[in-house]
C-alpha atoms as a PDB file:
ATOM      1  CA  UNK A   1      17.514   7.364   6.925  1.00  0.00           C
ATOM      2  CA  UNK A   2      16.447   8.083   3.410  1.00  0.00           C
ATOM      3  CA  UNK A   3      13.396   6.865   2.706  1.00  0.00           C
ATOM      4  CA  UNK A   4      11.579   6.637  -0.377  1.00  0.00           C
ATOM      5  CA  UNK A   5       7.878   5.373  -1.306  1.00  0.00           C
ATOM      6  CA  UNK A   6       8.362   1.854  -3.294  1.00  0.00           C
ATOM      7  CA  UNK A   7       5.667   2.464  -6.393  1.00  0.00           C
ATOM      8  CA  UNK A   8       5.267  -0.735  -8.283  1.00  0.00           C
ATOM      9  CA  UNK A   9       3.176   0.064 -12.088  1.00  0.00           C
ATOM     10  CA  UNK A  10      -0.078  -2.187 -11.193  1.00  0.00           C
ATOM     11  CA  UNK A  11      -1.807  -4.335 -14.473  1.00  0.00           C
ATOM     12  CA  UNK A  12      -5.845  -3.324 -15.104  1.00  0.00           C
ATOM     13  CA  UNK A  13      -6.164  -6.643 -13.949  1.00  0.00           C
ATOM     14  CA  UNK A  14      -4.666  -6.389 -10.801  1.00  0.00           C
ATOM     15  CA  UNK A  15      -6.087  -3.110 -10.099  1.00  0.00           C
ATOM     16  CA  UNK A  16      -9.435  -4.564 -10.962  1.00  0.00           C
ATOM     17  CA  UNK A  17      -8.910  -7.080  -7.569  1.00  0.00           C
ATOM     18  CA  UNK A  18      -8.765  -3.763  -5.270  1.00  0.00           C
ATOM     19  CA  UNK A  19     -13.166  -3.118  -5.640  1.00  0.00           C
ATOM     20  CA  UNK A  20     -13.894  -6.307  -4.581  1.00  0.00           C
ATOM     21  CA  UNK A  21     -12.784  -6.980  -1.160  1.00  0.00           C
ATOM     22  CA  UNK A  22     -11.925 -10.724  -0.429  1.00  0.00           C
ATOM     23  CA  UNK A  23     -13.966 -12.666   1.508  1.00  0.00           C
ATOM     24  CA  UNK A  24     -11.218 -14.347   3.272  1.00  0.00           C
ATOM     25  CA  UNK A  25      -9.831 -11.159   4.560  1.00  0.00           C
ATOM     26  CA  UNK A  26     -13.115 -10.122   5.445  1.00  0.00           C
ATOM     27  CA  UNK A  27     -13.828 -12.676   7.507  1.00  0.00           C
ATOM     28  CA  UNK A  28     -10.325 -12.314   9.626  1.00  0.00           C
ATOM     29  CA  UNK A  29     -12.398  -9.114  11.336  1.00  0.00           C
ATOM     30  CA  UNK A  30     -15.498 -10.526  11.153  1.00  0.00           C
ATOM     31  CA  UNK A  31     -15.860 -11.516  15.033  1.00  0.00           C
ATOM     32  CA  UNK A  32     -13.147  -9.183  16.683  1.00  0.00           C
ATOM     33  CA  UNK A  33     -12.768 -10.240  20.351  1.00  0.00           C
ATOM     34  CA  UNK A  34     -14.003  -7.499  23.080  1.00  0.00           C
ATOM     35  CA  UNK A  35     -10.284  -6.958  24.154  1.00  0.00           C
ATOM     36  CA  UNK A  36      -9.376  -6.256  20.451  1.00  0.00           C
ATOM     37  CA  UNK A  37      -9.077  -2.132  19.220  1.00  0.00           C
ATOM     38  CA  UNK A  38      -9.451  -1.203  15.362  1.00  0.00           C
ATOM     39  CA  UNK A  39      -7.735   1.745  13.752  1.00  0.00           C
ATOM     40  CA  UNK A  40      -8.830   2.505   9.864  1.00  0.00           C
ATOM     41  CA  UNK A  41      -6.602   4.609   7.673  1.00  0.00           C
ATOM     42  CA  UNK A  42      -4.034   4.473   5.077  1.00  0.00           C
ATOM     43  CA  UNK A  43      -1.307   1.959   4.938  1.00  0.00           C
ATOM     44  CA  UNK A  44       2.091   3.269   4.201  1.00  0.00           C
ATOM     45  CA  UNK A  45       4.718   1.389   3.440  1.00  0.00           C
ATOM     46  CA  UNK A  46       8.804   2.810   2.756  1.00  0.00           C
ATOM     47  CA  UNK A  47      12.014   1.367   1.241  1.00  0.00           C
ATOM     48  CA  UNK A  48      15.349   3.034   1.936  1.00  0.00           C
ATOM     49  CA  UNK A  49      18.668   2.887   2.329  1.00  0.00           C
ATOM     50  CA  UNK A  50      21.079   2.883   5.765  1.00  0.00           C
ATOM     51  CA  UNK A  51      21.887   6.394   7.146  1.00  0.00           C
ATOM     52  CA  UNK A  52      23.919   8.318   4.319  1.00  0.00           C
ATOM     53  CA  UNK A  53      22.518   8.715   1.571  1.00  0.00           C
ATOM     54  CA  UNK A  54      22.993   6.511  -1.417  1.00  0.00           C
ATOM     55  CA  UNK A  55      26.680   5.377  -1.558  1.00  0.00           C
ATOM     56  CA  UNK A  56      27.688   6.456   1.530  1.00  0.00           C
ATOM     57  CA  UNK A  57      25.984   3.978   4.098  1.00  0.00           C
ATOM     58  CA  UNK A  58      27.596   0.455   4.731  1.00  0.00           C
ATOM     59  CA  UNK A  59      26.953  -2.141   2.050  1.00  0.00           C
ATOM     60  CA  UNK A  60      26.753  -4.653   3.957  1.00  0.00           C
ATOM     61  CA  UNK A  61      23.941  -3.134   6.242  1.00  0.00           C
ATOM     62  CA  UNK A  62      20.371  -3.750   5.299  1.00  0.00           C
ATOM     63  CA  UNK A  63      18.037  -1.631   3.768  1.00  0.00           C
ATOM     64  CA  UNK A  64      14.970  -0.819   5.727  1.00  0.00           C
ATOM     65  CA  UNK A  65      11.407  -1.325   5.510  1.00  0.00           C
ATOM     66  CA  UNK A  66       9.166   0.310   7.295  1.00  0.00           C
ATOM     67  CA  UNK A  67       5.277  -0.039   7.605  1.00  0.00           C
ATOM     68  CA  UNK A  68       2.906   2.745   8.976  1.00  0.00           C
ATOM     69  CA  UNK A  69      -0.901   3.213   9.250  1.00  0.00           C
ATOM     70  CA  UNK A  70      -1.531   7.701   8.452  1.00  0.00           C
ATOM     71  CA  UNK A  71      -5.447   7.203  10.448  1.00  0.00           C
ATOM     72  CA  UNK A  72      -7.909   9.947   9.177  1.00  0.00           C
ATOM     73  CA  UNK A  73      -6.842  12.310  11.757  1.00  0.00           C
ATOM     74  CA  UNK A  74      -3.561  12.841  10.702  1.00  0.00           C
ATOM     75  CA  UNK A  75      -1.764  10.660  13.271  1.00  0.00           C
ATOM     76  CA  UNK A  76       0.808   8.203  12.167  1.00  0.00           C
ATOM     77  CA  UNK A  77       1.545   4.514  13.788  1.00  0.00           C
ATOM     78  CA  UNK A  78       4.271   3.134  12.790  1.00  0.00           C
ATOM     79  CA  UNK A  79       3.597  -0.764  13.164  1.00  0.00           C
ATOM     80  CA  UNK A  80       6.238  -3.708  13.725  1.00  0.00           C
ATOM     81  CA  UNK A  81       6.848  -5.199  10.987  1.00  0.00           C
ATOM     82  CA  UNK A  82       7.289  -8.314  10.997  1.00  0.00           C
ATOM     83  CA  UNK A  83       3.353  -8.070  13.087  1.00  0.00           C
ATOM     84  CA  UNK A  84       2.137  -6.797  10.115  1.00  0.00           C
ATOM     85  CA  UNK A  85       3.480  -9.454   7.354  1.00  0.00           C
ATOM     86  CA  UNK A  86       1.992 -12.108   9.088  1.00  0.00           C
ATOM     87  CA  UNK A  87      -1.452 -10.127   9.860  1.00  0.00           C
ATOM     88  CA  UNK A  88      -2.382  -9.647   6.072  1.00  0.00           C
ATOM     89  CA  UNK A  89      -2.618 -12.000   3.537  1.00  0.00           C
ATOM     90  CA  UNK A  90      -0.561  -9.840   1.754  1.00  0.00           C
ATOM     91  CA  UNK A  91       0.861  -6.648   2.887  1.00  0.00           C
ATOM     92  CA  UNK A  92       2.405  -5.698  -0.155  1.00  0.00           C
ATOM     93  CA  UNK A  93      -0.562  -5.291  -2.259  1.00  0.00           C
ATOM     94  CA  UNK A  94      -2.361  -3.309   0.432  1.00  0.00           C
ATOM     95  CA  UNK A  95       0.081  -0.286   0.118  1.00  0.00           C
ATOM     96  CA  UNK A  96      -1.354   3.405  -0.444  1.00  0.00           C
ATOM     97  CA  UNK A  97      -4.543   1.696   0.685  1.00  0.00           C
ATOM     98  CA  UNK A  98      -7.379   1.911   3.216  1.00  0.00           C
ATOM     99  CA  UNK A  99      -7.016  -0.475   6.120  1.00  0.00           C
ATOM    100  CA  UNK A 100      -8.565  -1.381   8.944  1.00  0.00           C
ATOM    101  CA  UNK A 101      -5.966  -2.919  11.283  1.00  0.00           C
ATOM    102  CA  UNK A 102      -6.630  -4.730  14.909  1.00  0.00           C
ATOM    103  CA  UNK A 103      -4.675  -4.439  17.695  1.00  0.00           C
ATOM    104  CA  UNK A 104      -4.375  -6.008  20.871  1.00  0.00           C
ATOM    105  CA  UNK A 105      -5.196  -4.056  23.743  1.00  0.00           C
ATOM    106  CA  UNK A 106      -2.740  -5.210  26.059  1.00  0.00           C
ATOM    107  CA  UNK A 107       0.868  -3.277  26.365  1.00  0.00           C
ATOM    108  CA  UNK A 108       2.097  -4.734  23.613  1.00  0.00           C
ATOM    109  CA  UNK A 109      -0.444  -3.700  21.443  1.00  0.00           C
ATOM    110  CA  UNK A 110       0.324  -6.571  18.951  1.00  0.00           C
ATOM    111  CA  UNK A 111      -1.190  -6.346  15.143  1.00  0.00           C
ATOM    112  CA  UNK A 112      -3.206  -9.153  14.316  1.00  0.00           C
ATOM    113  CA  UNK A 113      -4.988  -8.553  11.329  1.00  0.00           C
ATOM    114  CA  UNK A 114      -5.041  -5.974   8.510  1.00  0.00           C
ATOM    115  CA  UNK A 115      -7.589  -6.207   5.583  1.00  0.00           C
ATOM    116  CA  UNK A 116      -8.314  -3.941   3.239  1.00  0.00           C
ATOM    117  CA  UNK A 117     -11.502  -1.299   3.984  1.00  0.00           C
ATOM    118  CA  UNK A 118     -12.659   0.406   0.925  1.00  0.00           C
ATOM    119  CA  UNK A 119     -15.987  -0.677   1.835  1.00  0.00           C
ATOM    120  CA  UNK A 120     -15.713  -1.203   5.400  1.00  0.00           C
ATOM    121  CA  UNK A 121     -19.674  -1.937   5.830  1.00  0.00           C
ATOM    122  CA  UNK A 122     -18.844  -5.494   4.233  1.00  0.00           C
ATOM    123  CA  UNK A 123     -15.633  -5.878   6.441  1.00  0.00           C
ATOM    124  CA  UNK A 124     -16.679  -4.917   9.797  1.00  0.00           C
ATOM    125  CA  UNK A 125     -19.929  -4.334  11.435  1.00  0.00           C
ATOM    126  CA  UNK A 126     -21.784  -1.334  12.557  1.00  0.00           C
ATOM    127  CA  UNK A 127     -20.841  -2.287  16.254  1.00  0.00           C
ATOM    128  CA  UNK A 128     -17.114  -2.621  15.443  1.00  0.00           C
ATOM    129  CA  UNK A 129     -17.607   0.423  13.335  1.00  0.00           C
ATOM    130  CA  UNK A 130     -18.346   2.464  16.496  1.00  0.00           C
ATOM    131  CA  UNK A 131     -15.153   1.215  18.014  1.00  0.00           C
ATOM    132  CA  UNK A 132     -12.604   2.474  15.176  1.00  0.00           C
ATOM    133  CA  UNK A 133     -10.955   5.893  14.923  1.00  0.00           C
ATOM    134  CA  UNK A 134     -12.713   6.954  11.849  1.00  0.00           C
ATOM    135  CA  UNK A 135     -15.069   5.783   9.271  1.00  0.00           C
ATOM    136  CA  UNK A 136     -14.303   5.109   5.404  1.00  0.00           C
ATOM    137  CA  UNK A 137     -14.738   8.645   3.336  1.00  0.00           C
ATOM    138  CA  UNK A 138     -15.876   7.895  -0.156  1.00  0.00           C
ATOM    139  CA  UNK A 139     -13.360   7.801  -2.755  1.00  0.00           C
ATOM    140  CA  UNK A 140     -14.790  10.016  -5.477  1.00  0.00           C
ATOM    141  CA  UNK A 141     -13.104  13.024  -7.597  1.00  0.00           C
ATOM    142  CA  UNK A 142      -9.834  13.273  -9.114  1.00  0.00           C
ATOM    143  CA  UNK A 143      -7.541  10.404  -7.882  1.00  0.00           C
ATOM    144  CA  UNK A 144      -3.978  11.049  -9.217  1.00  0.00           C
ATOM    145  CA  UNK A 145      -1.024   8.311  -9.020  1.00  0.00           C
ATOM    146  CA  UNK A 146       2.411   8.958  -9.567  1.00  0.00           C
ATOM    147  CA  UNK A 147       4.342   5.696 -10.757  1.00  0.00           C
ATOM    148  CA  UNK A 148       7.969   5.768 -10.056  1.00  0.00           C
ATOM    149  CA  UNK A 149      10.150   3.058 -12.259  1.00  0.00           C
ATOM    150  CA  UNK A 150      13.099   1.712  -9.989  1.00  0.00           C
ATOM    151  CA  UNK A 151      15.530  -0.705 -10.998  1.00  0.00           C
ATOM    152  CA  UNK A 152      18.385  -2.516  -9.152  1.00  0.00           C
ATOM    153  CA  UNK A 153      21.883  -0.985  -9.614  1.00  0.00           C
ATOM    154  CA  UNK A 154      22.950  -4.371 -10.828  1.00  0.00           C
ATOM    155  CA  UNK A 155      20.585  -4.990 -13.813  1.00  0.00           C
ATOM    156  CA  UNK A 156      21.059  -2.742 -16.658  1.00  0.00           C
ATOM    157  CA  UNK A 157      18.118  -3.566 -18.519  1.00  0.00           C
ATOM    158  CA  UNK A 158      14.599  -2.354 -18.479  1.00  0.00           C
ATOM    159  CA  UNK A 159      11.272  -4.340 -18.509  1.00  0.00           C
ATOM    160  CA  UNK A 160       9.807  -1.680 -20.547  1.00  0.00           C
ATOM    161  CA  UNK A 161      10.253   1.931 -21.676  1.00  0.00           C
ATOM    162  CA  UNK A 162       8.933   4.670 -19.446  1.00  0.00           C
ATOM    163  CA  UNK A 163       5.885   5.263 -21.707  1.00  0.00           C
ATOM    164  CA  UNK A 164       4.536   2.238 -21.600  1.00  0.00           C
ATOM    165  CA  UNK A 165       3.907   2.725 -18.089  1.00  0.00           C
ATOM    166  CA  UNK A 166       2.433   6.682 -18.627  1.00  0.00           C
ATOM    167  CA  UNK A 167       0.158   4.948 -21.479  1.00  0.00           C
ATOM    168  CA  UNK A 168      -1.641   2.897 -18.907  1.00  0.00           C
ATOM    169  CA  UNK A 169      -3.398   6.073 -17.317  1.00  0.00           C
ATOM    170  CA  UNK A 170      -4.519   6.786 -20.656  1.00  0.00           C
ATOM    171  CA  UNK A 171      -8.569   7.098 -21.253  1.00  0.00           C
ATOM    172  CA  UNK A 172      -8.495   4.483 -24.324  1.00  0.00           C
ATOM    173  CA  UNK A 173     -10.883   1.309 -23.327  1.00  0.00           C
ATOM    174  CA  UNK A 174      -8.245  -0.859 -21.496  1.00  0.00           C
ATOM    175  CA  UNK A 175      -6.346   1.291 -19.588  1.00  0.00           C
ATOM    176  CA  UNK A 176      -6.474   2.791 -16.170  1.00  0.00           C
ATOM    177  CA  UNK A 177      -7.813   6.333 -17.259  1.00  0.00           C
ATOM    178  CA  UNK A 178     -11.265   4.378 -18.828  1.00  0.00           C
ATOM    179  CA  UNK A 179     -11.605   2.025 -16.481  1.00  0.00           C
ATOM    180  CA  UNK A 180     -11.863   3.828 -13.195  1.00  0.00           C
ATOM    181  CA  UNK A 181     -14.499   6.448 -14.191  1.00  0.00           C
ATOM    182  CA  UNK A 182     -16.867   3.309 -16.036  1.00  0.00           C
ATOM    183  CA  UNK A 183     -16.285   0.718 -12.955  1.00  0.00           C
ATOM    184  CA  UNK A 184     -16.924   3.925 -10.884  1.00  0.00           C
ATOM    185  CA  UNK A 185     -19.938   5.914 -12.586  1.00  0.00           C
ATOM    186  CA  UNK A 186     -18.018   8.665 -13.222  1.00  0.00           C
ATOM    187  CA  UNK A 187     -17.357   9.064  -9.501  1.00  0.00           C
ATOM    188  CA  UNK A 188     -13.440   8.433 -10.325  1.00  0.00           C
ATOM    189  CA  UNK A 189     -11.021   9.687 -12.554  1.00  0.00           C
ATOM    190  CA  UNK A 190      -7.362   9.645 -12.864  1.00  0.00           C
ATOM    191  CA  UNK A 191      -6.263  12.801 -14.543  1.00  0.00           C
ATOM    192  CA  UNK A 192      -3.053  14.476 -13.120  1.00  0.00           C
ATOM    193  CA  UNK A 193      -1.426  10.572 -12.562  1.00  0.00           C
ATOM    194  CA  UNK A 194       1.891   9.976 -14.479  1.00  0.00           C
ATOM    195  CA  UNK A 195       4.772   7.783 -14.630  1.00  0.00           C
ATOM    196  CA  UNK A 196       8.385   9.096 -14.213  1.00  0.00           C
ATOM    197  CA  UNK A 197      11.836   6.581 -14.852  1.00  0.00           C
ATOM    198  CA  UNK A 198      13.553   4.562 -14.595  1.00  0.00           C
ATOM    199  CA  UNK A 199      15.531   5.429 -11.740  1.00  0.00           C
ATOM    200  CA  UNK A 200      18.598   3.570 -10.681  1.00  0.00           C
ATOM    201  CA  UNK A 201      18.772   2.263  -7.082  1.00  0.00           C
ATOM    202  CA  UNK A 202      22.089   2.721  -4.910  1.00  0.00           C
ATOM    203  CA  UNK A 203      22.156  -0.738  -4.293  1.00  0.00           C
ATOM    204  CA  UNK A 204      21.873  -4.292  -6.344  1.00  0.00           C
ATOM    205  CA  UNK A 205      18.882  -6.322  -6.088  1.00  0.00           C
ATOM    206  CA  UNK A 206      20.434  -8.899  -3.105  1.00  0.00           C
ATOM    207  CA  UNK A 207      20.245  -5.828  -0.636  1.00  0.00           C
ATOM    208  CA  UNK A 208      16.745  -5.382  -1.314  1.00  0.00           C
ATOM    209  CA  UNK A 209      15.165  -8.446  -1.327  1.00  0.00           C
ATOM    210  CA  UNK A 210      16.215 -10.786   1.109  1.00  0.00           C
ATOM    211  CA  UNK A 211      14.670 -13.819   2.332  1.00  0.00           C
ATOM    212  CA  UNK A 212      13.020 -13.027   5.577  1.00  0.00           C
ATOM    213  CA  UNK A 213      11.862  -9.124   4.299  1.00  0.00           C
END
């Protein structure tokens, strides 16, 4: 399978949402039962298309989706899932980030909740703490991004040019380069991040996105 990281060009105001964990996700580990394990790490999530290689797969099979937790010491989970749509408010928006996900204990070692942990002291508790793989490293230094502008083989047209998209990791009050080392007291900064597009997908947009992915 060929697999490629999905890399969707995030507003300032969107980006904004990811220092301020919600309370409502919070609160999904706030009491995790005795029987329940946490893992922290990042949350990986890949698009791609059927065995092949673009073209030469089956158009009527679906592309995949896969969703994986890379924990602090390297090890990779791969995680069902359909689990893991239904254990996070929204999966989606937690890609490339740190997670702390719970798992059953029993065989089936079921996901039931994954919330974001970029401060995990006001997600889980010093006990619960004690019982994950790893704790949270401070995010400080250089922090580079790569955008990668994809669109459907069936839509010609772009939503903007590729340098609109470079511009936002500019250092100019508004964009992503000015507002990560202020928010962050010059713990953060974003030099080295880019934008590269627009690539054309294989496949039109009804392979993709499909009702129940």
């Amino acid at each position: 399978m060929t697999c490629f990281d999905l890399c969707l060009a995030t507003s300032t105001q969107a980006l904004r949402k990811l220092i301020f964990p919600a309370v409502a996700l919070g609160l999904a580990l706030a009491a995790v039962p005795a029987h329940a394990e946490i893992l922290q790490g990042t949350l990986l999530l890949q698009w791609g298309d059927p065995q092949g290689g673009p073209g030469q797969g089956n158009r009527h099979e679906r592309s995949k989706f896969n969703a994986i937790l890379v924990a602090d010491n390297g090890k990779r989970y791969p995680l069902d899932t359909t689990q893991a749509l239904h254990a996070a408010d929204n999966l989606y928006a937690l890609a490339n980030r740190r997670v702390a996900i719970e798992f059953s204990t029993d065989t089936q070692r079921t996901v039931q909740a994954i919330v974001s942990a970029a401060n995990p002291e006001s997600v889980l508790s010093v006990e619960q703490l004690k019982r994950a793989d790893a704790l949270a490293a401070a995010v400080s230094g250089t922090t580079r991004w790569i955008t990668v502008a994809c669109k459907f083989a069936d839509i010609a047209t772009v939503q903007k040019p590729i340098a609109f998209f470079q511009g936002q990791y500019g250092t100019v009050s508004g964009q992503l380069g000015h507002y990560w080392p202020e928010v962050s007291y010059g713990k953060i900064n974003l030099t080295g991040s880019d934008a590269y597009g627009w690539f054309t997908l294989p496949q039109p947009r009804s392979f993709y996105v499909t009702k129940d992915s």
